[in-house]
C-alpha atoms as a PDB file:
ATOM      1  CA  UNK A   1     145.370 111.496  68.077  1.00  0.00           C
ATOM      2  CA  UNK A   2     145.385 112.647  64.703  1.00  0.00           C
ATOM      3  CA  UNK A   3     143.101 115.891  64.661  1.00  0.00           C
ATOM      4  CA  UNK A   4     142.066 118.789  67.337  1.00  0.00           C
ATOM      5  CA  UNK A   5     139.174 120.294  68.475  1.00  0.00           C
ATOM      6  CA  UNK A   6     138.128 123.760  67.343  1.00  0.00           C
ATOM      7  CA  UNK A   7     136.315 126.185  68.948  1.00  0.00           C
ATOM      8  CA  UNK A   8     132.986 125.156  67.580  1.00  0.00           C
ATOM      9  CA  UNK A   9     133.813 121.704  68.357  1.00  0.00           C
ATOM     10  CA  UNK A  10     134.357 120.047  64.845  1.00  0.00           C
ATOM     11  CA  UNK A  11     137.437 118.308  64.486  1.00  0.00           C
ATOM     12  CA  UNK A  12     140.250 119.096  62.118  1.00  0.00           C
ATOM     13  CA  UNK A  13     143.142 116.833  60.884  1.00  0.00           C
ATOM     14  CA  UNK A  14     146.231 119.178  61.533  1.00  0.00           C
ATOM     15  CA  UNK A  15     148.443 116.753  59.866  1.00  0.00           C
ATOM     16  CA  UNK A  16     148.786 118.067  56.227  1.00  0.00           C
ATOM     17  CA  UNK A  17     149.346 121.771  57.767  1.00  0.00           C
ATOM     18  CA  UNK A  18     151.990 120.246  60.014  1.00  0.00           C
ATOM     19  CA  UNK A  19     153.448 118.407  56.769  1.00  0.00           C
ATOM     20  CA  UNK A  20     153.504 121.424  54.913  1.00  0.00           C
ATOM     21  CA  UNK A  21     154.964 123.564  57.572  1.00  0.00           C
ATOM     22  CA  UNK A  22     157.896 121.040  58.435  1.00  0.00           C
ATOM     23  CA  UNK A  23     159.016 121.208  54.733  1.00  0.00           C
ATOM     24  CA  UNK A  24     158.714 125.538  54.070  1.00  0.00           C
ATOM     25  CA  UNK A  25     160.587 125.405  57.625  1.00  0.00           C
ATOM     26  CA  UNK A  26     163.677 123.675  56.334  1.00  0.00           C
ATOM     27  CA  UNK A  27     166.626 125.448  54.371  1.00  0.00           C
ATOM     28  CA  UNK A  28     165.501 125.942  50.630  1.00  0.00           C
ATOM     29  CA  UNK A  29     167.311 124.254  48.544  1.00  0.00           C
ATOM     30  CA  UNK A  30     165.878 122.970  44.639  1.00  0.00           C
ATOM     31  CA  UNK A  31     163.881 119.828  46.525  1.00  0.00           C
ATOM     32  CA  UNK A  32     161.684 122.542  47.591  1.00  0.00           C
ATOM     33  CA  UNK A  33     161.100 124.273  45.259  1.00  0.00           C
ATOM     34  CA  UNK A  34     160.438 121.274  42.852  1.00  0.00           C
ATOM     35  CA  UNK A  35     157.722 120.095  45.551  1.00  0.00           C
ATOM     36  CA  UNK A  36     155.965 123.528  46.209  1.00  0.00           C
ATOM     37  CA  UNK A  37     152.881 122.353  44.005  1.00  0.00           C
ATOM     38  CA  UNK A  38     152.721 119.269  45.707  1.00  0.00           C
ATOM     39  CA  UNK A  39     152.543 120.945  49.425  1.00  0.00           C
ATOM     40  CA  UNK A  40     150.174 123.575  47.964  1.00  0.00           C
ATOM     41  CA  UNK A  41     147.715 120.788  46.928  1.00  0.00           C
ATOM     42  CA  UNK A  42     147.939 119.435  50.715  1.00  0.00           C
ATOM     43  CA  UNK A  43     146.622 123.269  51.885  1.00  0.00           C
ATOM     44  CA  UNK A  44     144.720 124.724  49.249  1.00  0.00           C
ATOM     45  CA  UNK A  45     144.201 128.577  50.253  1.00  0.00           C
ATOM     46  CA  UNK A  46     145.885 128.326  53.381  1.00  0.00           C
ATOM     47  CA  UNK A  47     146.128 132.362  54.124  1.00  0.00           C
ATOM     48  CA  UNK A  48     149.402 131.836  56.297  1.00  0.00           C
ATOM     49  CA  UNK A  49     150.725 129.471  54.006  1.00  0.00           C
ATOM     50  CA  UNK A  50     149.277 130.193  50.518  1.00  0.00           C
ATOM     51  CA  UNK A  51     151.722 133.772  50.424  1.00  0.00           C
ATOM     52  CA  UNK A  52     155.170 131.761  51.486  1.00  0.00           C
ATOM     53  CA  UNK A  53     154.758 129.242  48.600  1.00  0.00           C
ATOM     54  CA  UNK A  54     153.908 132.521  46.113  1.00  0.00           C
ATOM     55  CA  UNK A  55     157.484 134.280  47.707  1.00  0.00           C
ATOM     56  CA  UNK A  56     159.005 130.679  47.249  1.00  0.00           C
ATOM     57  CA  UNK A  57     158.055 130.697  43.468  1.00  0.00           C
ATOM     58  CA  UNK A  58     158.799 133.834  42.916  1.00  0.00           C
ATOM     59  CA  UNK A  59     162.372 134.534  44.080  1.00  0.00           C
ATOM     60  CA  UNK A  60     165.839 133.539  43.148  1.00  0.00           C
ATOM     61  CA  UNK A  61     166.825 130.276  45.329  1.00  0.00           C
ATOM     62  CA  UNK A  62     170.546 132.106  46.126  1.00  0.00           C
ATOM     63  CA  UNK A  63     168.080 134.729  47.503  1.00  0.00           C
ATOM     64  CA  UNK A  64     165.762 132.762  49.908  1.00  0.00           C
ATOM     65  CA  UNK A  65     168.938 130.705  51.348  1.00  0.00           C
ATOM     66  CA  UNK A  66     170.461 134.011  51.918  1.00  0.00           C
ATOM     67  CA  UNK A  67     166.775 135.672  53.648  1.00  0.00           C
ATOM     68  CA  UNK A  68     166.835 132.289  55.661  1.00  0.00           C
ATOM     69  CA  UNK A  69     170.375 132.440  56.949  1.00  0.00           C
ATOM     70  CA  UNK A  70     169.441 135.734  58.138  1.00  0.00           C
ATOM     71  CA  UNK A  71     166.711 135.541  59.710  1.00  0.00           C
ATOM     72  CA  UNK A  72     166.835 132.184  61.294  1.00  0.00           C
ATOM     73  CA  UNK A  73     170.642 131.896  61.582  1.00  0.00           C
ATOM     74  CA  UNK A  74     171.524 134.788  62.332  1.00  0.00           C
ATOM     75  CA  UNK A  75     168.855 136.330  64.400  1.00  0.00           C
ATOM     76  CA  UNK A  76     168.623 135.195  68.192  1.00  0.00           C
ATOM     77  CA  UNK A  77     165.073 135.721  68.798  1.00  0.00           C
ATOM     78  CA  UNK A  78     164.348 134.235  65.343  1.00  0.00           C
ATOM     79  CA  UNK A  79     165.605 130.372  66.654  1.00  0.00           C
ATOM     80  CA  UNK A  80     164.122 127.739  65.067  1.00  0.00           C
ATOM     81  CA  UNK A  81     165.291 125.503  67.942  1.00  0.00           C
ATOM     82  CA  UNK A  82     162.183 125.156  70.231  1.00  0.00           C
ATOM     83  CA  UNK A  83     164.511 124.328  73.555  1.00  0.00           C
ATOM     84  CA  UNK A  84     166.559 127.678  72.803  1.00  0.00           C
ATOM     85  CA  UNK A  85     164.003 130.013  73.941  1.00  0.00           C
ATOM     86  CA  UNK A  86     163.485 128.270  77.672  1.00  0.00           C
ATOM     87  CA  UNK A  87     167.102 127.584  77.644  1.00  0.00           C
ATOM     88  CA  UNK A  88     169.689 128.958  75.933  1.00  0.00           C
ATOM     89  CA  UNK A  89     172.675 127.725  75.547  1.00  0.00           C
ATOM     90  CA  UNK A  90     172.921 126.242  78.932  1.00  0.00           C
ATOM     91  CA  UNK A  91     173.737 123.274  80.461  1.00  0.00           C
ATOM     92  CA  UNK A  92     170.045 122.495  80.854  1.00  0.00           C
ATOM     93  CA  UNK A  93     169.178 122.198  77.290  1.00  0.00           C
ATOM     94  CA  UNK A  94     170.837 119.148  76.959  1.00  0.00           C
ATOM     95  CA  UNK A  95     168.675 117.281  79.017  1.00  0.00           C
ATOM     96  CA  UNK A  96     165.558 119.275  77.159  1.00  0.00           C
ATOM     97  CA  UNK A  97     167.185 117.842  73.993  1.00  0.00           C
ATOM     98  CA  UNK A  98     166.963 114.414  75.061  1.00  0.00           C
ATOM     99  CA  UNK A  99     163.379 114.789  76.083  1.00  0.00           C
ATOM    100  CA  UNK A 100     162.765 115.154  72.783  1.00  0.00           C
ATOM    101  CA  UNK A 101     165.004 112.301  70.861  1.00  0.00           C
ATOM    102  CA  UNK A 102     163.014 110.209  74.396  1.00  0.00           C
ATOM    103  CA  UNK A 103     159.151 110.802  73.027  1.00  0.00           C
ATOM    104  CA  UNK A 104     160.222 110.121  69.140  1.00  0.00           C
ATOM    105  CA  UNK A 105     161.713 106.910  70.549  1.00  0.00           C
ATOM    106  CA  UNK A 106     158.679 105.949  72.808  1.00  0.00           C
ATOM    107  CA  UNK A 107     156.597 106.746  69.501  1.00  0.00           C
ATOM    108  CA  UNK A 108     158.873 103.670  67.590  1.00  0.00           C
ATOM    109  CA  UNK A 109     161.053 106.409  65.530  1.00  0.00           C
ATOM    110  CA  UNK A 110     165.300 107.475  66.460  1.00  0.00           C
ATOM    111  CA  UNK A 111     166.676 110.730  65.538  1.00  0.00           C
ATOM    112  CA  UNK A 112     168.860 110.472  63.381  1.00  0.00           C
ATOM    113  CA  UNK A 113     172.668 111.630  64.556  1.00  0.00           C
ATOM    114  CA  UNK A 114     173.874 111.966  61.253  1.00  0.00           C
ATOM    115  CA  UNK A 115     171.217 115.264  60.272  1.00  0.00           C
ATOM    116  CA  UNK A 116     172.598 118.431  61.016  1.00  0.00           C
ATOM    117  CA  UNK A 117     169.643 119.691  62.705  1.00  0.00           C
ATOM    118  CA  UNK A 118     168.976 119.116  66.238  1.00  0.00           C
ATOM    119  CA  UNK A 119     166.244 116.900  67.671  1.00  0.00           C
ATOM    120  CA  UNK A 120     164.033 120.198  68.773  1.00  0.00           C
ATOM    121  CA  UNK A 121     164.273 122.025  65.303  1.00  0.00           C
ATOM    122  CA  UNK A 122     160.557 123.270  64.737  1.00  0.00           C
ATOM    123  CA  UNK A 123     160.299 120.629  61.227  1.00  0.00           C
ATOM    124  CA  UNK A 124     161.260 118.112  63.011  1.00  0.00           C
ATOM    125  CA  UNK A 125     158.756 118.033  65.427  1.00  0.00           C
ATOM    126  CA  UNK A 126     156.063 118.716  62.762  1.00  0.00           C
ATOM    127  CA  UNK A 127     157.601 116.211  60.663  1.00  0.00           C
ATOM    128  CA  UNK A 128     157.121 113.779  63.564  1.00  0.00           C
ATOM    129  CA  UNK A 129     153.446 114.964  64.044  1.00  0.00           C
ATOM    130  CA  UNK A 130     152.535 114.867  60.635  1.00  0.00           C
ATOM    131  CA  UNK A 131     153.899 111.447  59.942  1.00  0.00           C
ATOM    132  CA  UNK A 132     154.528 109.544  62.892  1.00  0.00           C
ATOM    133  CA  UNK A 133     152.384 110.725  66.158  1.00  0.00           C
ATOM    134  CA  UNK A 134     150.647 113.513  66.202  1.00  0.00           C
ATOM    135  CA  UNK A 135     149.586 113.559  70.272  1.00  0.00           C
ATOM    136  CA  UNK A 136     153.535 113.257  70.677  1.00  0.00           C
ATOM    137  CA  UNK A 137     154.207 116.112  68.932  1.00  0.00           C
ATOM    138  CA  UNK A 138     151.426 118.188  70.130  1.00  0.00           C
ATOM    139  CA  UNK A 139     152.734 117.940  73.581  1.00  0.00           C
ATOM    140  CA  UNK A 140     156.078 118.890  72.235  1.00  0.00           C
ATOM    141  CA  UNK A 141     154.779 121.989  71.115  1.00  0.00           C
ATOM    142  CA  UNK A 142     152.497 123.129  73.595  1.00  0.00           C
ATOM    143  CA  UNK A 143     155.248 122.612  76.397  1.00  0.00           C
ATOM    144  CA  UNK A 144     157.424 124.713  74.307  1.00  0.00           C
ATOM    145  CA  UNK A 145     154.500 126.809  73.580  1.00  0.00           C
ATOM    146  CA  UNK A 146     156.411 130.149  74.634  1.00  0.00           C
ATOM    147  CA  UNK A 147     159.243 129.840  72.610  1.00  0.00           C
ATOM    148  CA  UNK A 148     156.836 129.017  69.292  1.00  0.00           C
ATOM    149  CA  UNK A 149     154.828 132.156  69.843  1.00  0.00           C
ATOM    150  CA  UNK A 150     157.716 134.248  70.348  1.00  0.00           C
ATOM    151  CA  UNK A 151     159.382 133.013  67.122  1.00  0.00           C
ATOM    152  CA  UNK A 152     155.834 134.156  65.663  1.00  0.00           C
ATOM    153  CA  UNK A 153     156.461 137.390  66.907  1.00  0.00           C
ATOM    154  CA  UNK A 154     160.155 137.584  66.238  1.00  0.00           C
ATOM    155  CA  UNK A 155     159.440 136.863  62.498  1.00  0.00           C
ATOM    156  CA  UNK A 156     156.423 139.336  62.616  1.00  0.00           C
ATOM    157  CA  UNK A 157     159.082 142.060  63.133  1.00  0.00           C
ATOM    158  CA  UNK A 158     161.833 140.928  61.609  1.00  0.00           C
ATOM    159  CA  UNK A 159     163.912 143.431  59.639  1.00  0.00           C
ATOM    160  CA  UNK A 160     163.251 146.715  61.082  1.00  0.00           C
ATOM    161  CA  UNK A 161     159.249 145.805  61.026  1.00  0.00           C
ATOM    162  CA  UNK A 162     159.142 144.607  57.155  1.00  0.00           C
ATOM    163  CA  UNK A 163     158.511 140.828  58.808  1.00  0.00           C
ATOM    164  CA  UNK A 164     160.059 137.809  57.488  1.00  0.00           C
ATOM    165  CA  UNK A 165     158.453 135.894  54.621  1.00  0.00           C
ATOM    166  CA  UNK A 166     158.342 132.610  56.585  1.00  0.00           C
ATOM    167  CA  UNK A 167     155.987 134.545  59.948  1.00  0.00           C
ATOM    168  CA  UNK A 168     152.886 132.512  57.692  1.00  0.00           C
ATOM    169  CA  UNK A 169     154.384 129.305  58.449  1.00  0.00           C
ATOM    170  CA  UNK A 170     154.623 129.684  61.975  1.00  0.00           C
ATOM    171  CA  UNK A 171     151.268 131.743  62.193  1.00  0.00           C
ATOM    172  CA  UNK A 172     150.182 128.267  60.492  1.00  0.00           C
ATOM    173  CA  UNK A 173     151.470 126.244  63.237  1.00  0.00           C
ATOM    174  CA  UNK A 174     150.353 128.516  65.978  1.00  0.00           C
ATOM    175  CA  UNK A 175     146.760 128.170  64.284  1.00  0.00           C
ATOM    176  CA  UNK A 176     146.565 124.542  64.827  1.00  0.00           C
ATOM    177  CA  UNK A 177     146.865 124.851  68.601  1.00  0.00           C
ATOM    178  CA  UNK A 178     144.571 126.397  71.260  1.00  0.00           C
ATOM    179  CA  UNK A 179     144.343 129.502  72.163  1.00  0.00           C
ATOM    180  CA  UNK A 180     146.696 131.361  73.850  1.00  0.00           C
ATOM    181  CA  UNK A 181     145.678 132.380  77.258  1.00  0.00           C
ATOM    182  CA  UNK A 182     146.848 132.198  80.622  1.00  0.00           C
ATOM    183  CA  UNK A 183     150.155 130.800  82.224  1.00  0.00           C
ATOM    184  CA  UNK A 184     151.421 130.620  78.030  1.00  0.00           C
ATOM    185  CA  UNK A 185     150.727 134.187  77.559  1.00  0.00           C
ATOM    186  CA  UNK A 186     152.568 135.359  80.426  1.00  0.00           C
ATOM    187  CA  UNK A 187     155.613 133.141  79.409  1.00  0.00           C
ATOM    188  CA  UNK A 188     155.485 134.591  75.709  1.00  0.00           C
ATOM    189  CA  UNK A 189     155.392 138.446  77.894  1.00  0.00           C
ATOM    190  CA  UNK A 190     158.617 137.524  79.610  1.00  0.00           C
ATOM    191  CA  UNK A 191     160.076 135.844  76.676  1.00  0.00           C
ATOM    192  CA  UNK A 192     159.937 139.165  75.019  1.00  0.00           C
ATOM    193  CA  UNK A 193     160.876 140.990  77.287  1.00  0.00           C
ATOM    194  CA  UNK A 194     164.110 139.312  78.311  1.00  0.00           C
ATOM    195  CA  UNK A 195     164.565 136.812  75.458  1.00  0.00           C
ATOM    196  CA  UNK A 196     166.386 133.437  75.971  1.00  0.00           C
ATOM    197  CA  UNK A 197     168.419 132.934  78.673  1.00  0.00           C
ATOM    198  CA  UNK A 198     172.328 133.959  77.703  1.00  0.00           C
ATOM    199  CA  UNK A 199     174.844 131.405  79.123  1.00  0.00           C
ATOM    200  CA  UNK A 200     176.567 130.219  76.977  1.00  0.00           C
ATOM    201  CA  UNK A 201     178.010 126.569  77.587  1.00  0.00           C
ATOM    202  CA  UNK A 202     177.400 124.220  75.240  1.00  0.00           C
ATOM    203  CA  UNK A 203     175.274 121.553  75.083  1.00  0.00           C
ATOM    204  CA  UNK A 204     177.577 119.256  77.102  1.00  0.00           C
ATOM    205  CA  UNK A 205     176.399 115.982  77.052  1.00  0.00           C
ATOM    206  CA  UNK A 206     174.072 116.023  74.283  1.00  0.00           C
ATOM    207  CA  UNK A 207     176.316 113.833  72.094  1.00  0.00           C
ATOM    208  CA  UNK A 208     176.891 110.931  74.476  1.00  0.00           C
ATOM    209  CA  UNK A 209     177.463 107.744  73.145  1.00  0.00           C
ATOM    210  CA  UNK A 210     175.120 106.349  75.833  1.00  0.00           C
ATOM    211  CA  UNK A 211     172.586 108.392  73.902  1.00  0.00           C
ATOM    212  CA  UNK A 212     172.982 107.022  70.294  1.00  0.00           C
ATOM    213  CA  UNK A 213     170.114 105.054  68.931  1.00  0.00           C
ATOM    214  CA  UNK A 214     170.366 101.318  68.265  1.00  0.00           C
ATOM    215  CA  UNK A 215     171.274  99.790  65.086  1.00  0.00           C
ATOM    216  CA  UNK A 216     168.750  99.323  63.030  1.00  0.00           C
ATOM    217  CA  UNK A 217     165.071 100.388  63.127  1.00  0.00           C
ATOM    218  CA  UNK A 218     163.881 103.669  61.581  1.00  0.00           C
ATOM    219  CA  UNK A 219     164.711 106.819  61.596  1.00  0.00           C
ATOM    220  CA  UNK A 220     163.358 110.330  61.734  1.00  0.00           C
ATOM    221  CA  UNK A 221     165.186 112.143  59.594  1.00  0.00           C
ATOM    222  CA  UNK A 222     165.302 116.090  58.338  1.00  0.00           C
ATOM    223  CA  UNK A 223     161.580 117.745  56.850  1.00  0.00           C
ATOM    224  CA  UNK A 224     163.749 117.945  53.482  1.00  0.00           C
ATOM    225  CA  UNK A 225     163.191 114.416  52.877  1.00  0.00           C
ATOM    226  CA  UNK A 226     158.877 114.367  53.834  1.00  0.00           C
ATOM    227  CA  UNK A 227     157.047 112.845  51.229  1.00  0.00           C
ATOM    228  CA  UNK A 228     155.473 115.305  49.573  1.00  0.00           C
ATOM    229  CA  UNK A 229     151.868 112.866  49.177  1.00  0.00           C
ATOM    230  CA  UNK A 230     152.474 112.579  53.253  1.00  0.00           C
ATOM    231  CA  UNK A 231     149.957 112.551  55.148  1.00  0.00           C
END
């Protein structure tokens, strides 16, 4: 599966807005911001994405790494860790974790142990989507569906209201997926209202040895390294 149906029925390749998204999701660094023309050719006009890349060019890099510390790091409701929001840190979210290093390895692809991110990080997923199997990582999202939307809304009101500059890459993501109705839109209600669940324990298992990939074979690897021609 490579595209979804829209409302009016026409079908739309959501790979280069997944592409794009995975890389303006990562941590800035200078890779980013030497590739921003590239990714804006991939979405010409987005209006979620179009006004990121403009903040991107326009600020000081020290700047953005600090705003995305803050918001993302720093901010609990702000997670960029899809399993966080139905989870926590409990012992459950190890398992979730491996649910998700399970359908990149169905799909031919390992996680790769060595990146600092963890296997449910938002670019990931989009990364895997955009460049590996798109049906795969559609699923992904839309069982973690809550959680997305509520990082929507978390970055909608980040700092005191002002939102964060990265809400238009989420509200991107969000866009490629169906509407929001139902059982989803109650979960995003309670997910406000409570927030993740608090326990904190660790991810205890989660770094097995029983769970490292097998030599060789390739990897999926951090959204700082997508090509920037990809799809």
């Amino acid at each position: 599966m490579r595209s979804r149906r829209t409302r009016r029925g026409t079908q739309r390749d959501v790979r280069p807005v997944w592409a794009v998204c995975a890389a303006l999701l990562d941590y800035p660094d200078e890779r980013l911001l030497a590739a921003l023309d590239g990714l804006e050719a991939l979405v010409p006009d987005d209006p979620h994405l179009q006004p990121v890349i403009d903040h991107l060019r326009t600020h000081d890099l020290r700047e953005l790494q600090v705003d995305y510390v803050k918001a993302f790091d720093l901010t609990r409701k702000c997670s960029p860790y899809l399993t966080y929001f139905s989870h926590g840190d409990t012992r459950r979210r190890g398992l979730a974790l491996v649910e998700f290093k399970e359908a990149y390895r169905a799909a031919g692809v390992e996680f790769d142990p060595d990146e600092d991110e963890l296997p449910d990080h938002v670019s990931v997923v989009l990364q895997f989507g955009a460049l590996v199997d798109t049906a795969g990582a559609l699923k992904l999202l839309l069982d973690h569906r809550a959680g997305l939307e509520m990082l929507r809304l978390a970055l909608a009101g980040f700092d005191d209201g002002l939102g964060s500059p990265w809400w238009g890459v989420v509200a991107a993501v969000c866009a490629t997926l169906p509407p929001l109705d139902g059982d989803d839109a109650d979960a995003v209600r309670r997910l406000v209202e409570a927030g993740p669940p608090a326990e904190e324990v660790g991810l205890g298992g989660y770094g097995d040895p029983a769970l490292a990939p097998p030599p060789g074979g390739p990897t999926l690897i951090s959204s700082a390294r997508i090509p920037v021609g990809a799809p």
